[in-house]
Protein backbone atom coordinates (compact mmCIF):
# COMPACT_ATOMS: atom_id res chain seq x y z
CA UNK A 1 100.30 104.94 98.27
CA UNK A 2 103.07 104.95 96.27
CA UNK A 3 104.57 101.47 93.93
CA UNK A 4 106.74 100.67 97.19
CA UNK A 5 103.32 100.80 99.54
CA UNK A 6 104.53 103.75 101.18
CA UNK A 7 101.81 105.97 101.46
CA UNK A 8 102.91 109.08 99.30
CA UNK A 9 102.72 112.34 101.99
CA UNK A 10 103.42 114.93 99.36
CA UNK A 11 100.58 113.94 97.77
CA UNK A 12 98.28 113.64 100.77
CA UNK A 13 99.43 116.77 102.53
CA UNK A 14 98.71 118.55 98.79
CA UNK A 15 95.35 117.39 98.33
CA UNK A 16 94.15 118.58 102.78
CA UNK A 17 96.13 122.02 101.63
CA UNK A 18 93.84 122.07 98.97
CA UNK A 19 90.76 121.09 100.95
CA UNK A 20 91.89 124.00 103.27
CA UNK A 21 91.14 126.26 100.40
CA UNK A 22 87.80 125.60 100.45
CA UNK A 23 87.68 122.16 97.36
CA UNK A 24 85.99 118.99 98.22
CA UNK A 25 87.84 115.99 98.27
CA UNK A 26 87.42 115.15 94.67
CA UNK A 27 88.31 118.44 93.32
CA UNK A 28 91.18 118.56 95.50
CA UNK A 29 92.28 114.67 94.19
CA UNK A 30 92.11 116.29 90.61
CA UNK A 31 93.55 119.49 91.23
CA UNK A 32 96.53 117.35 92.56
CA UNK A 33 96.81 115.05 90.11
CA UNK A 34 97.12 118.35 87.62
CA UNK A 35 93.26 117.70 85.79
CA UNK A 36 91.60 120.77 87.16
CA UNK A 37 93.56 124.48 87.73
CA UNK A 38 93.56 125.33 91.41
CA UNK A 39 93.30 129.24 90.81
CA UNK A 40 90.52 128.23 89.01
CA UNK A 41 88.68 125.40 91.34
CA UNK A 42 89.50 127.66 94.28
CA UNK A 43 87.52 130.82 92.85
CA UNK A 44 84.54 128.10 92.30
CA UNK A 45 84.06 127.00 95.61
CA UNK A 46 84.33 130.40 96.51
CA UNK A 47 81.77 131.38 94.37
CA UNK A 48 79.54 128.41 95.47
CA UNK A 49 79.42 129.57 99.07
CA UNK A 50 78.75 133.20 97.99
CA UNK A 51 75.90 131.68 95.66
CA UNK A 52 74.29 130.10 99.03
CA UNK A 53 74.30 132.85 101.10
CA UNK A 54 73.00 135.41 98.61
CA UNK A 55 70.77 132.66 97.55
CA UNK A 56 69.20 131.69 101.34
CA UNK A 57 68.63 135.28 101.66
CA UNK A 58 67.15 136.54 98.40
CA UNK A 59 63.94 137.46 98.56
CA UNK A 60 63.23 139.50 95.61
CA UNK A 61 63.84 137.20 92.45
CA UNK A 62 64.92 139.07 89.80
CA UNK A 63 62.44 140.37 87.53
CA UNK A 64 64.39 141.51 84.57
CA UNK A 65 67.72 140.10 83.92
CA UNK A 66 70.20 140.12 80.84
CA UNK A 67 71.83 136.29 80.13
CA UNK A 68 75.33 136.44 79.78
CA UNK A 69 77.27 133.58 77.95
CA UNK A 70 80.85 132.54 78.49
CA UNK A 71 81.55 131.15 75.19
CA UNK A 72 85.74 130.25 76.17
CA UNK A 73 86.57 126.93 74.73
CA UNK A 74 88.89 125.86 77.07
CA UNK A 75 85.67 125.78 79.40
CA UNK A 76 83.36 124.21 77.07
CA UNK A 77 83.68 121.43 80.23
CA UNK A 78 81.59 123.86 82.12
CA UNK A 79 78.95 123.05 80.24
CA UNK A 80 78.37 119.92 81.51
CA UNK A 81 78.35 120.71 85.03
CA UNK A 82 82.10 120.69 85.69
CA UNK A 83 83.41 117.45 84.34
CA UNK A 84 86.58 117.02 83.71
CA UNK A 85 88.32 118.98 80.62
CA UNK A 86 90.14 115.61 79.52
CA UNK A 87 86.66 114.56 78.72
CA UNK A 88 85.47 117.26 76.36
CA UNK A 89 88.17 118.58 73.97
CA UNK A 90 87.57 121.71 72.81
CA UNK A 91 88.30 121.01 69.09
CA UNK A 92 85.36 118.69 69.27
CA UNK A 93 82.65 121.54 69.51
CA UNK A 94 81.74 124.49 67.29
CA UNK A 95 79.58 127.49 68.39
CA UNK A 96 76.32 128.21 66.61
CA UNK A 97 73.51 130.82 67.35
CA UNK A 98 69.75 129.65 66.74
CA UNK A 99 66.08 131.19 67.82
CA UNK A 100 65.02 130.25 71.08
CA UNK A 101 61.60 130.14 70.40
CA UNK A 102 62.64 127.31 67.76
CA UNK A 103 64.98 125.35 69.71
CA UNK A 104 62.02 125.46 72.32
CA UNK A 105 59.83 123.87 69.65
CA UNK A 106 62.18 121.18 68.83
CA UNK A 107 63.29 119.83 71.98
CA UNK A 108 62.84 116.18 73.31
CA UNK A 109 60.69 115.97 76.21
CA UNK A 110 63.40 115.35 78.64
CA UNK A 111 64.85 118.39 77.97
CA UNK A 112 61.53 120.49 77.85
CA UNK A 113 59.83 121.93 80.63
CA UNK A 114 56.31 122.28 81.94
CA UNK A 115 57.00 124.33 85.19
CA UNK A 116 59.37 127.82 85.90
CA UNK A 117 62.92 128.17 86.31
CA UNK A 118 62.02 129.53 89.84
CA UNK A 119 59.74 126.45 90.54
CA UNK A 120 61.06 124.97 93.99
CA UNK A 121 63.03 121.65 92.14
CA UNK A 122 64.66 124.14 89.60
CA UNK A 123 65.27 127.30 92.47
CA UNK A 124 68.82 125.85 93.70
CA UNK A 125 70.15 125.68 89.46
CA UNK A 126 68.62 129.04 88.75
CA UNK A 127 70.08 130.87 91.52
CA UNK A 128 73.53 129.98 90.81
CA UNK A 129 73.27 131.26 87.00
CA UNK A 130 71.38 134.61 87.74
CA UNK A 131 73.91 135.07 91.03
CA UNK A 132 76.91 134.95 88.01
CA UNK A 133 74.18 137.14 85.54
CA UNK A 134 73.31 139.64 88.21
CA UNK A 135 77.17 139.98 88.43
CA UNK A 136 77.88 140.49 84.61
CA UNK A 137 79.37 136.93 84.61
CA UNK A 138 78.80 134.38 82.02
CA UNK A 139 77.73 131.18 82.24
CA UNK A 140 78.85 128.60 79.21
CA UNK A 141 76.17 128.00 76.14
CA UNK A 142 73.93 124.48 76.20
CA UNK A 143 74.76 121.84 74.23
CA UNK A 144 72.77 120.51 71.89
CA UNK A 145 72.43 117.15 69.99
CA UNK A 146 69.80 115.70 67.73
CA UNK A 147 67.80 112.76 69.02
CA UNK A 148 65.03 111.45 66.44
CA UNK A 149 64.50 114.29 64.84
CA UNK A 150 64.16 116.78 67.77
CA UNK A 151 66.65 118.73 69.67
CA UNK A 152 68.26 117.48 72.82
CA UNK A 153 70.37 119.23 75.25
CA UNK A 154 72.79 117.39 76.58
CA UNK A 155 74.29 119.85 78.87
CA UNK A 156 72.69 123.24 80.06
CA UNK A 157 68.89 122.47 80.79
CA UNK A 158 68.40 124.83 83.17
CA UNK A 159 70.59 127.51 81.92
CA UNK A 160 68.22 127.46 78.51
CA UNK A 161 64.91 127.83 80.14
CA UNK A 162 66.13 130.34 82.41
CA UNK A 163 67.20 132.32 79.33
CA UNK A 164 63.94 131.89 77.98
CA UNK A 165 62.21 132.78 81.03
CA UNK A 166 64.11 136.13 80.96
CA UNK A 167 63.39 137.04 77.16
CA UNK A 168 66.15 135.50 75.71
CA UNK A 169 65.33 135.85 71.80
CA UNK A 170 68.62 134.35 70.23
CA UNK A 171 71.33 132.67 71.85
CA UNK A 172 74.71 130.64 71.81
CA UNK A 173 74.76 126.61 71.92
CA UNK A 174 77.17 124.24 71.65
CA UNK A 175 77.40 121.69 69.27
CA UNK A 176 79.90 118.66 68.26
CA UNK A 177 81.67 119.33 64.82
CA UNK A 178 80.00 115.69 63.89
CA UNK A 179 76.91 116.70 64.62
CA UNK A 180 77.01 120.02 63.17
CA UNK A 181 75.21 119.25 59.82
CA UNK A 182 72.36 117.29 61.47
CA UNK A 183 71.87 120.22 64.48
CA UNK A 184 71.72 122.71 61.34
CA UNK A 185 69.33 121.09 59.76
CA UNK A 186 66.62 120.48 61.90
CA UNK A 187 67.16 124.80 63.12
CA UNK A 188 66.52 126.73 60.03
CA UNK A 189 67.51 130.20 62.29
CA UNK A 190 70.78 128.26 63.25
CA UNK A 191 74.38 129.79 62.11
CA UNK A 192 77.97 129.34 63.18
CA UNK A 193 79.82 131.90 65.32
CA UNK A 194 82.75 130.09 64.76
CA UNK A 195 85.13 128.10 62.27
């Protein structure tokens, strides 16, 4: 509805093309409302349908596998499972490289894990990253934090241990510029990639 109480039919008829395209409602809503790129949202839904069918059939998990990182700022966003960009400004993060054997030693129990990336509550995550890895695509870095004096990552769980699980040795992460100094303390194998 518009300020009047009209009900604005540009706006409705943009957001059910959109939805024709293959976006749920709330993508569509923000694609319309100019948050999200529809080129953009469009090849994701895309990609999420051709990630369940070639997951429901794959019966051969990979056994070898080479993580690939997407390390773009203006989809550091990604990282958190597709919020918004709005909500995570790119000049807000800085890329470091660390260990993954130490990051695995520091982290908080919450984001630790006792079971496999191909475990059946982690199977549905994991597909969708190798599906992009299998293709040469890259998926963006975790984010870390610091949380009493251990690592925490606050976006990118599964695409860590995954990485792991396929013999990652050294890897990208996010960080917030204020939290840089505190992140690099507690990982002595931790340097920047970036200014």
């Amino acid at each position: 509805m518009n300020s009047t109480g009209v009900e604005d039919v540009t706006s409705t008829d943009e957001v059910n093309r959109l939805i024709g395209l293959g976006l749920d409602k709330v993508t569509a809503m923000a694609v319309a409302a100019g948050k999200l790129n529809e080129t953009f949202e469009v090849a994701r839904a895309q990609e999420r349908r051709d990630v369940e069918r070639w997951c429901k059939d794959m019966n051969n998990i990979p056994t070898d596998l080479e993580a690939v990182w997407d390390t773009e700022p203006s989809r550091i966003y990604l990282a958190f499972d597709g919020d918004n960009p709005e909500d995570h400004p790119t000049t807000d993060f800085t890329l470091i490289e660390a260990d993954v054997s130490e990051v695995d030693g520091m982290l908080t129990y919450i984001s630790s894990r006792d079971r496999g990336p191909w475990d059946e509550p982690f199977k549905a995550k994991s597909c969708g990253i190798v599906y992009r890895w299998v293709k040469g695509l890259g998926v963006t870095p975790p984010v870390l934090t610091q949380y009493k004096q251990q690592i925490h990552i606050v976006g990118g769980v599964h695409r860590f241990h995954l990485a792991k699980h396929y013999g990652t040795t050294r890897m990208p992460f996010l960080v917030r510029r204020a939290e840089l100094a505190t992140v690099m303390g507690l990982l002595r194998t931790a340097t920047t990639i970036d200014s």
